[in-house]
PDB file of N, CA and C in Angstrom:
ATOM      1  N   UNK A   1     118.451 130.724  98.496  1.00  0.00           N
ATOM      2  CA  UNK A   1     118.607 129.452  97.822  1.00  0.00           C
ATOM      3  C   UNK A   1     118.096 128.348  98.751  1.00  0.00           C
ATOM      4  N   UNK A   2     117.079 127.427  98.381  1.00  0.00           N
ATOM      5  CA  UNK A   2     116.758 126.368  98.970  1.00  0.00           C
ATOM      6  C   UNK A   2     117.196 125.160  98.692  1.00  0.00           C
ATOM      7  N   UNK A   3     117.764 124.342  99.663  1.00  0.00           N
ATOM      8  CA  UNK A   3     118.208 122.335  99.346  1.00  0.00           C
ATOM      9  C   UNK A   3     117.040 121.877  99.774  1.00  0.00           C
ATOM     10  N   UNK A   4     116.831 121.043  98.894  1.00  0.00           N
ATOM     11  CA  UNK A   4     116.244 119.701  98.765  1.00  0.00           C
ATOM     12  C   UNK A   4     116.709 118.676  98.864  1.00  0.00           C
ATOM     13  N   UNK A   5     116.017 118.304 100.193  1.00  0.00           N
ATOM     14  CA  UNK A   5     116.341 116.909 100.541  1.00  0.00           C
ATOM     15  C   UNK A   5     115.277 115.888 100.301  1.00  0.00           C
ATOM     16  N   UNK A   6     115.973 114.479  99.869  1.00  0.00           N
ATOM     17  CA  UNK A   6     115.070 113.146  99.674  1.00  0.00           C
ATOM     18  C   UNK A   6     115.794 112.399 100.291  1.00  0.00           C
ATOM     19  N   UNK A   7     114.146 111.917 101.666  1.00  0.00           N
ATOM     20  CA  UNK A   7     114.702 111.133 102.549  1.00  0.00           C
ATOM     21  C   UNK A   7     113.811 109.795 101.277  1.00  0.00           C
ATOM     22  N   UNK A   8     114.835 108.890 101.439  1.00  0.00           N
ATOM     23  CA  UNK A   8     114.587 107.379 101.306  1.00  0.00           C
ATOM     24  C   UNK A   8     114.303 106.521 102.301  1.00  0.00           C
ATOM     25  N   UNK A   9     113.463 105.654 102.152  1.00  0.00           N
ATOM     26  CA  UNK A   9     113.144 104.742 103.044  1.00  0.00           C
ATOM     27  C   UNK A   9     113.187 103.105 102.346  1.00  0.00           C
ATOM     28  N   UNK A  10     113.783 102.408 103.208  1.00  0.00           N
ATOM     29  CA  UNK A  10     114.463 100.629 102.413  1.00  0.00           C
ATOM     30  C   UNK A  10     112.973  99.954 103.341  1.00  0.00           C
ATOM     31  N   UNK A  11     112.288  99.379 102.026  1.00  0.00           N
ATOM     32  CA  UNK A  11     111.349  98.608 102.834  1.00  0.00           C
ATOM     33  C   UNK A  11     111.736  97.355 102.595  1.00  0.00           C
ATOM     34  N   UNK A  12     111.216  95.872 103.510  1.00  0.00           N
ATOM     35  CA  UNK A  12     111.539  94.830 103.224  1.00  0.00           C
ATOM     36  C   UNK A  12     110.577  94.292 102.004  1.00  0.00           C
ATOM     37  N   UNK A  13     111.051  93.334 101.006  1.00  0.00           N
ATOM     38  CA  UNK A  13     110.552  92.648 100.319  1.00  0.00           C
ATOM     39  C   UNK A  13     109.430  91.863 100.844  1.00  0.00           C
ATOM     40  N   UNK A  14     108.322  91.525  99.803  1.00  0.00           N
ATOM     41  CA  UNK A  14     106.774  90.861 100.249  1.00  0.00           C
ATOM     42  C   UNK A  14     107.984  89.562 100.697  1.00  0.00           C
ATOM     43  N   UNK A  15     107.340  89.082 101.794  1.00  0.00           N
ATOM     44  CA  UNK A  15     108.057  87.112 102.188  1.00  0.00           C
ATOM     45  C   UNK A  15     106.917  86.503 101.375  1.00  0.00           C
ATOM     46  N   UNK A  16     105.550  86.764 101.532  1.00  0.00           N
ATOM     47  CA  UNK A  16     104.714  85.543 101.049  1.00  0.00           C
ATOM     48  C   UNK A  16     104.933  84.236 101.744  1.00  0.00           C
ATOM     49  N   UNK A  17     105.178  84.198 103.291  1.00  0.00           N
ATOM     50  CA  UNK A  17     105.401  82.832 103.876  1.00  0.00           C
ATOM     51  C   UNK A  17     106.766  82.075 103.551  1.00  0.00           C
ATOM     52  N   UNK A  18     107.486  82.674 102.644  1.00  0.00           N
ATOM     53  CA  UNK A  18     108.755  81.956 102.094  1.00  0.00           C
ATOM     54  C   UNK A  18     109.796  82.846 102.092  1.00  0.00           C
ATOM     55  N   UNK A  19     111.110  82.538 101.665  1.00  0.00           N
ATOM     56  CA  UNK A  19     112.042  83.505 101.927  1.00  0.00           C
ATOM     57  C   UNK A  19     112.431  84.245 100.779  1.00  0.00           C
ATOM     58  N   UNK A  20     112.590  85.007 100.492  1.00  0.00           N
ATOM     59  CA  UNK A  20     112.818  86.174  98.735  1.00  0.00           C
ATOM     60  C   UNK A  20     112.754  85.375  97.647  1.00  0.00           C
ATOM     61  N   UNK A  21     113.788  84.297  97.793  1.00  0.00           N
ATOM     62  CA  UNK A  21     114.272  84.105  96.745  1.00  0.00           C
ATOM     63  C   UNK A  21     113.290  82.262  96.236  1.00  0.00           C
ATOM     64  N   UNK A  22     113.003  82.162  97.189  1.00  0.00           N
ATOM     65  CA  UNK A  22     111.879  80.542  96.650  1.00  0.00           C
ATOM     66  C   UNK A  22     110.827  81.614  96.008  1.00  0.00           C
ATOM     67  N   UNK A  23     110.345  83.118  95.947  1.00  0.00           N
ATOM     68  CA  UNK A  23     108.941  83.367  95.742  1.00  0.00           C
ATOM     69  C   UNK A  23     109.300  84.519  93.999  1.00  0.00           C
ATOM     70  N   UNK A  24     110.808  84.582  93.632  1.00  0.00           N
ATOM     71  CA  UNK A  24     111.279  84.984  92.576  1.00  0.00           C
ATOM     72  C   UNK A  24     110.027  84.543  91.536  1.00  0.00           C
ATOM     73  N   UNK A  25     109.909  83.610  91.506  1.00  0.00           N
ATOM     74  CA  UNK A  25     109.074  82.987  90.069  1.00  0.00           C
ATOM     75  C   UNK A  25     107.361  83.629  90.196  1.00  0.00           C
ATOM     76  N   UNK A  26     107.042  83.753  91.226  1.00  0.00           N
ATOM     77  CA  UNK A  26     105.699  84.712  91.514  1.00  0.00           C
ATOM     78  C   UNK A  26     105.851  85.977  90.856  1.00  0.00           C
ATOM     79  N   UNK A  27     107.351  86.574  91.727  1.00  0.00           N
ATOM     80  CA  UNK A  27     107.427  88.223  91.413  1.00  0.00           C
ATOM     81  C   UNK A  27     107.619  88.217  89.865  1.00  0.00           C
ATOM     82  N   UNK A  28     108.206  87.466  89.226  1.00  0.00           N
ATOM     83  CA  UNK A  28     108.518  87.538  87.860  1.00  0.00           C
ATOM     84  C   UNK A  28     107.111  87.656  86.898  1.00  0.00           C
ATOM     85  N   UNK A  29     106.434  86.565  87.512  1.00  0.00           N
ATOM     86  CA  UNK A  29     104.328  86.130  86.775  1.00  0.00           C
ATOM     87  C   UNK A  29     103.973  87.156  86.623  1.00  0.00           C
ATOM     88  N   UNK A  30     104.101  88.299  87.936  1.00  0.00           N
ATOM     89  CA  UNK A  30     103.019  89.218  88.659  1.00  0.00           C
ATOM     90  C   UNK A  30     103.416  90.706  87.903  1.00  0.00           C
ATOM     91  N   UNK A  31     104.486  90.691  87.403  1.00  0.00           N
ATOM     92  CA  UNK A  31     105.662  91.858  87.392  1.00  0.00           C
ATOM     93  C   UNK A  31     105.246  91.378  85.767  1.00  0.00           C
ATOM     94  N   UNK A  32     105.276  90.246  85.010  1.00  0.00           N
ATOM     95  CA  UNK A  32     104.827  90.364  83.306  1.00  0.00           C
ATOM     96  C   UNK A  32     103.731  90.661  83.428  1.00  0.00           C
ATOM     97  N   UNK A  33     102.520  90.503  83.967  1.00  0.00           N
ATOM     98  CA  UNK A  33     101.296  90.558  84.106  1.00  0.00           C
ATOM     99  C   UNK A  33     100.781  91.888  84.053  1.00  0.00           C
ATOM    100  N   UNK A  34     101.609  92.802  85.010  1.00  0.00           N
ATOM    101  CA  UNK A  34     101.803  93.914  84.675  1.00  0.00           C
ATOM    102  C   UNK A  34     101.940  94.823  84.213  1.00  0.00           C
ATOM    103  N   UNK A  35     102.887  94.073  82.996  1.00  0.00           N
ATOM    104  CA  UNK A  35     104.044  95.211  81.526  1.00  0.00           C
ATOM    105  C   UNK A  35     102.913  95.290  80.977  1.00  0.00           C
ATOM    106  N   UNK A  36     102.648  93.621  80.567  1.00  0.00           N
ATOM    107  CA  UNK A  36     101.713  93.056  79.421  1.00  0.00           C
ATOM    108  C   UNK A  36     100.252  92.902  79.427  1.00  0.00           C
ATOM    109  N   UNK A  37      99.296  93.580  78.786  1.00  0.00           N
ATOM    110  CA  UNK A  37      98.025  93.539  78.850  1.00  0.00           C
ATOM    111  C   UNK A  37      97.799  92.150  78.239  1.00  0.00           C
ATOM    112  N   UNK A  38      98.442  91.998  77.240  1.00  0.00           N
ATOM    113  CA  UNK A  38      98.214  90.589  76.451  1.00  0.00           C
ATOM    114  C   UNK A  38      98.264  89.450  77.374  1.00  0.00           C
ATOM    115  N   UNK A  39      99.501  89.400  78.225  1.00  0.00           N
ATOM    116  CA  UNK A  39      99.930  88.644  79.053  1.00  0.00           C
ATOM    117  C   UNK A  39      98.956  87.957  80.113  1.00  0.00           C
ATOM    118  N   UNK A  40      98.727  89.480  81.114  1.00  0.00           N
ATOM    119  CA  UNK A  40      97.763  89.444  81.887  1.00  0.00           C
ATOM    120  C   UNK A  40      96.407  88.856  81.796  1.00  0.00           C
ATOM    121  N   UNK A  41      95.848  89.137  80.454  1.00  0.00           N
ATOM    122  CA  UNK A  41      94.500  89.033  79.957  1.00  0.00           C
ATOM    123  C   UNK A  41      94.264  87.002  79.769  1.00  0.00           C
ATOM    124  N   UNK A  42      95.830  86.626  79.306  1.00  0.00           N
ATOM    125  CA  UNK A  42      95.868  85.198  79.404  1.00  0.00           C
ATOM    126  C   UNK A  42      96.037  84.323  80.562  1.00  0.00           C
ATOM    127  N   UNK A  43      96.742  84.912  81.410  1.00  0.00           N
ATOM    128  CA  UNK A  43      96.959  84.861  82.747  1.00  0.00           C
ATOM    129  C   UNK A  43      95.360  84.585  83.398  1.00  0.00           C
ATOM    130  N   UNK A  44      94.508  85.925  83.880  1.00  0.00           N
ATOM    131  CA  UNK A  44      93.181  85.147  84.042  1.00  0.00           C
ATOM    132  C   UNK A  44      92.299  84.899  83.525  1.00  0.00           C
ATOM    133  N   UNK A  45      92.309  84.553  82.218  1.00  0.00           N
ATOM    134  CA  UNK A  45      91.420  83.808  81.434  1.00  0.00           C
ATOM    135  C   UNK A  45      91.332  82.551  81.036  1.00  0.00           C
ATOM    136  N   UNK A  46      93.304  82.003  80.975  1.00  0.00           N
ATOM    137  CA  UNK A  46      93.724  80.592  80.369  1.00  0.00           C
ATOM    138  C   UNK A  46      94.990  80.461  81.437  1.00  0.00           C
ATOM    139  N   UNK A  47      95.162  80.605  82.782  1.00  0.00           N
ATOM    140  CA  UNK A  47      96.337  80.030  83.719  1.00  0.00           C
ATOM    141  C   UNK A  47      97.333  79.155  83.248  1.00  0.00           C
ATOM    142  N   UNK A  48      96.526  78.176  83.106  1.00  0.00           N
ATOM    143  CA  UNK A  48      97.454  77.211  82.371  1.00  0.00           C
ATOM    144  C   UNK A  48      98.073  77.600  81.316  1.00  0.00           C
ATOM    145  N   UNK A  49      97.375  78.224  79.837  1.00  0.00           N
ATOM    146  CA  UNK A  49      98.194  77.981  78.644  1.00  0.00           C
ATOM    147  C   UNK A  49      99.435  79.503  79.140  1.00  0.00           C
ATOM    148  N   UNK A  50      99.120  80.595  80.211  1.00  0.00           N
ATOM    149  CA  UNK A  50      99.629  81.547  80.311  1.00  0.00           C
ATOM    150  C   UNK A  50     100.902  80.702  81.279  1.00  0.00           C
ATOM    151  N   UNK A  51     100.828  80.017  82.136  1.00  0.00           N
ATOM    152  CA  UNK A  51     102.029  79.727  82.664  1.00  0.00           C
ATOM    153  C   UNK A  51     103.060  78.499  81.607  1.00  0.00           C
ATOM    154  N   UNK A  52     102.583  77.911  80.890  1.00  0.00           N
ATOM    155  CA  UNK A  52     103.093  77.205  79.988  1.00  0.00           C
ATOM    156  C   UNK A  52     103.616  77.297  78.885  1.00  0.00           C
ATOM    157  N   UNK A  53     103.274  78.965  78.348  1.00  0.00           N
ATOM    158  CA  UNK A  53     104.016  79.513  77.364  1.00  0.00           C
ATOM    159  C   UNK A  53     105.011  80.799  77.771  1.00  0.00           C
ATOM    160  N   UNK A  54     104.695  81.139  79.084  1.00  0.00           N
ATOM    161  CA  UNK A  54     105.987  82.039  79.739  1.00  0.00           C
ATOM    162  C   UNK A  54     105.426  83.525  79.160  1.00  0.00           C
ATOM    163  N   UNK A  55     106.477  84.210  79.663  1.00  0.00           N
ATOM    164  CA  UNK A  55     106.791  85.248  78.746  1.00  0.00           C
ATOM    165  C   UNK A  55     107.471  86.113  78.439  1.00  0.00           C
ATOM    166  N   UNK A  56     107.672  86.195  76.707  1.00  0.00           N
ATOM    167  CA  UNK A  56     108.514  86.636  76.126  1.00  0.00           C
ATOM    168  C   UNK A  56     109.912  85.732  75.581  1.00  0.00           C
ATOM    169  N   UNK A  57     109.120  83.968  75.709  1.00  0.00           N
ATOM    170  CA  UNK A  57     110.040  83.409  75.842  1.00  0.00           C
ATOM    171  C   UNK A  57     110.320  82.606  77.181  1.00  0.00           C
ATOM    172  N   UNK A  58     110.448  83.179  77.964  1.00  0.00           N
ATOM    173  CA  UNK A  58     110.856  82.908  79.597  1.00  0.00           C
ATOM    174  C   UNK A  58     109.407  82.315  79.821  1.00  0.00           C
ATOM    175  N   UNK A  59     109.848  80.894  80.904  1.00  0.00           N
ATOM    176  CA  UNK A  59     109.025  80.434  81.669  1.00  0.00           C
ATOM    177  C   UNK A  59     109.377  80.757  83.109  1.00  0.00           C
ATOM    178  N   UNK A  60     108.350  80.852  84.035  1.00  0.00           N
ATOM    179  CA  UNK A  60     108.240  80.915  85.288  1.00  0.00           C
ATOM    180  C   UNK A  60     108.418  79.526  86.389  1.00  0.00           C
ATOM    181  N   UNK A  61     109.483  79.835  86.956  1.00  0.00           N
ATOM    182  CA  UNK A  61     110.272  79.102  87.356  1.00  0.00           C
ATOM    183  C   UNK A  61     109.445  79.287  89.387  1.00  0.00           C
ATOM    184  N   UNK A  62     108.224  78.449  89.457  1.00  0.00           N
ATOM    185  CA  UNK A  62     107.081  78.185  90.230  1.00  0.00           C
ATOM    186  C   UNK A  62     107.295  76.335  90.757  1.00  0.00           C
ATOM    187  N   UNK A  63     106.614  76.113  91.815  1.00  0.00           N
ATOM    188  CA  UNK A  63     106.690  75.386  92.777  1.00  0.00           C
ATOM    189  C   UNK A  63     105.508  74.368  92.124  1.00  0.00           C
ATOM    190  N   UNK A  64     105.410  73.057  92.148  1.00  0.00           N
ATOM    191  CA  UNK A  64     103.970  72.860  91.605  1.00  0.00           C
ATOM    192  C   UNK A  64     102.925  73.352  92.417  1.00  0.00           C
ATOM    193  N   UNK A  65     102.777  73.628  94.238  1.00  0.00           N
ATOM    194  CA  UNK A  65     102.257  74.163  94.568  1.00  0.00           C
ATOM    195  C   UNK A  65     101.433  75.224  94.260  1.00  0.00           C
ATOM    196  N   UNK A  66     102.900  76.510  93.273  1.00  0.00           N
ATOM    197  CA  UNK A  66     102.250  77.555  93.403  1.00  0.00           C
ATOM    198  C   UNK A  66     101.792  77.399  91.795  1.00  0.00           C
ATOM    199  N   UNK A  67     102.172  76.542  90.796  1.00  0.00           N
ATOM    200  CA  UNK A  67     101.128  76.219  89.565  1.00  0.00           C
ATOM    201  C   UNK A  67      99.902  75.903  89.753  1.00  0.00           C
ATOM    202  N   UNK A  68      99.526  74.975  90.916  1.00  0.00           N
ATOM    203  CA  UNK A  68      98.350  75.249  91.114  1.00  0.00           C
ATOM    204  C   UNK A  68      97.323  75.938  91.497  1.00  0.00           C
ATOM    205  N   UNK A  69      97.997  76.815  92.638  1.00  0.00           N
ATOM    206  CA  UNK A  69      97.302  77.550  92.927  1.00  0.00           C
ATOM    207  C   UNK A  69      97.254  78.824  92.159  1.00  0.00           C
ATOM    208  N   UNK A  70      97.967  78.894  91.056  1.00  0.00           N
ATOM    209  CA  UNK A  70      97.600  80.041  89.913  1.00  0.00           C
ATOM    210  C   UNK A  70      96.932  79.428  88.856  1.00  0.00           C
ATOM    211  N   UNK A  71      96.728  78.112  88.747  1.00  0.00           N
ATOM    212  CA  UNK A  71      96.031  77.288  87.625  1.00  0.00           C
ATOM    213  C   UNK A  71      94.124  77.460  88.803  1.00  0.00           C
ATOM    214  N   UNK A  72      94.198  77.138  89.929  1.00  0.00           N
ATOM    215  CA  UNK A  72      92.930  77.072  90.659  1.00  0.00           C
ATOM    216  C   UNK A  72      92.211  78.083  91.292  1.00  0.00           C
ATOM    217  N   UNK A  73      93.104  79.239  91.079  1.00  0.00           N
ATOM    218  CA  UNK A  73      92.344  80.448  91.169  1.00  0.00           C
ATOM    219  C   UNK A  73      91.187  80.834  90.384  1.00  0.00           C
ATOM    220  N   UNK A  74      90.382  81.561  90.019  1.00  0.00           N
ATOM    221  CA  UNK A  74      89.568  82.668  89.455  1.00  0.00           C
ATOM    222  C   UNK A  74      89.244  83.809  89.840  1.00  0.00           C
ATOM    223  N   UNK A  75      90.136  84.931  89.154  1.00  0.00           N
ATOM    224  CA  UNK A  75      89.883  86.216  89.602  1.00  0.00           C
ATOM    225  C   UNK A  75      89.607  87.334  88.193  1.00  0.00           C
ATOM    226  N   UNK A  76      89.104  87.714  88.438  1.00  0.00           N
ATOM    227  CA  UNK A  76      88.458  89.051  87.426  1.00  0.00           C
ATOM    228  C   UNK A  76      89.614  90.239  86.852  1.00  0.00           C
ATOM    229  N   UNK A  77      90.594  90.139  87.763  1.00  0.00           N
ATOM    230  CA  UNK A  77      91.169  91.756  87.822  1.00  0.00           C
ATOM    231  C   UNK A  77      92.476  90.945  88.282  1.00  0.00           C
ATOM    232  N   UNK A  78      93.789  91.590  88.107  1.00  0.00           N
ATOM    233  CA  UNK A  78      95.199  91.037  88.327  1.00  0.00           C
ATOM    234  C   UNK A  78      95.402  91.654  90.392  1.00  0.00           C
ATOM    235  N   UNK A  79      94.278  92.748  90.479  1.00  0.00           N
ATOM    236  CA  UNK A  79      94.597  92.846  91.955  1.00  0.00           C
ATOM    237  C   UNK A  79      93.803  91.500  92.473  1.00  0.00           C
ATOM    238  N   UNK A  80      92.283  91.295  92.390  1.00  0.00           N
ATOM    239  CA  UNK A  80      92.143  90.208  92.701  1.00  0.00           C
ATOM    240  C   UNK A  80      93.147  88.929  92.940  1.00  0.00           C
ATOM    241  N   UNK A  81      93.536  88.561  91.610  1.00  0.00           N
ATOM    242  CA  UNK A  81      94.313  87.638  91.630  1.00  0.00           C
ATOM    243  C   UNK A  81      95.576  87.127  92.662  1.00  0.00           C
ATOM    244  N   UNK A  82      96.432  88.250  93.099  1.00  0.00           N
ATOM    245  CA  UNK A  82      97.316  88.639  93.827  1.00  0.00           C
ATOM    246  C   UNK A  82      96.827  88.510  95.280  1.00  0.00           C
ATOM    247  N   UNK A  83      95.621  89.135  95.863  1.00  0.00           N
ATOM    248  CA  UNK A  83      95.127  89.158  96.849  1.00  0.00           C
ATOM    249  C   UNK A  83      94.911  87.391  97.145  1.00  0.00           C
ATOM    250  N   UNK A  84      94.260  87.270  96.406  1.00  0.00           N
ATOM    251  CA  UNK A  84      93.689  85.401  96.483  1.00  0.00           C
ATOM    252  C   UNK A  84      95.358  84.436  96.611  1.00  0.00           C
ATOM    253  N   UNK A  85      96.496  85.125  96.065  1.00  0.00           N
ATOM    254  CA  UNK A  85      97.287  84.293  96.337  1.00  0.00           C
ATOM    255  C   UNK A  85      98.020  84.341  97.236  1.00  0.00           C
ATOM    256  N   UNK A  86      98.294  85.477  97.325  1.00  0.00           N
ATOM    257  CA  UNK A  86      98.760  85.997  98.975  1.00  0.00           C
ATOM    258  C   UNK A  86      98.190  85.382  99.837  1.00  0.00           C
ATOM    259  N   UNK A  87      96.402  85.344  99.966  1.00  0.00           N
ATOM    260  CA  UNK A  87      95.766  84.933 101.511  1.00  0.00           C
ATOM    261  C   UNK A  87      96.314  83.199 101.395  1.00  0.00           C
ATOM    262  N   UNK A  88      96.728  82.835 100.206  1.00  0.00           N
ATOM    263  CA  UNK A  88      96.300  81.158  99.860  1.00  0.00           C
ATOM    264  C   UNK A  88      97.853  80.719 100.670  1.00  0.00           C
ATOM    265  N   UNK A  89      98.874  81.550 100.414  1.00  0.00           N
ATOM    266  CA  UNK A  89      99.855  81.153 100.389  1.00  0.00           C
ATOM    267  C   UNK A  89     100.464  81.598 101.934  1.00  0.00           C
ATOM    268  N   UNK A  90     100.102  82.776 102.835  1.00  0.00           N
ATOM    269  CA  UNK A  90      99.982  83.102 104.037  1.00  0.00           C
ATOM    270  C   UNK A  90      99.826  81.727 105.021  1.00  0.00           C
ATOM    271  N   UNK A  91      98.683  80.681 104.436  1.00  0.00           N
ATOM    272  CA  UNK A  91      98.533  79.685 105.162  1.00  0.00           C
ATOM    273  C   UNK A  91      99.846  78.720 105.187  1.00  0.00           C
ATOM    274  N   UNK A  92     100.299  79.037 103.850  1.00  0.00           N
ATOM    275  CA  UNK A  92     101.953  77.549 103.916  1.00  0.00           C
ATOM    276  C   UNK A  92     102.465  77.600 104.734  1.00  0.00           C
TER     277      UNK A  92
END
């Protein structure tokens, strides 16, 4: 008879230059963007009308900082996008 073991490992949460909980409203954008193809597809095509109509209801609860810099991006692909905000926001 063989046990199986699962080792777990606790990694820390992305900081993004800030502390967990100021960068909630990112993880929330990035995490619908995700579920939702619809979402996503508005996200980098229309920033604005995608952060202004939320989703599912829910708006994203963002810094004007980081509205802009998801309104002044242009990226092709949702990894793009992520990458560009990470390096943008590394500098704060």
């Amino acid at each position: 008879m063989a046990i199986l073991t699962l080792n777990t490992f606790s990694t820390a949460p992305l900081r993004l230059g800030k502390s967990a909980n100021t960068r909630t409203g990112l993880q929330r954008l990035f995490a619908a963007a995700i579920v939702s193809d619809q979402f996503r597809t508005t996200l980098l095509s229309k920033p604005e009308e995608a952060l202004a109509n939320g989703y599912l209801g829910q708006t994203f609860m963002l810094t004007d900082q980081e509205k802009t810099l998801i309104q002044s991006i242009r990226a092709d692909t949702l990894t793009d996008l992520a990458q560009k905000v990470n390096r943008a926001l590394k500098d704060v």
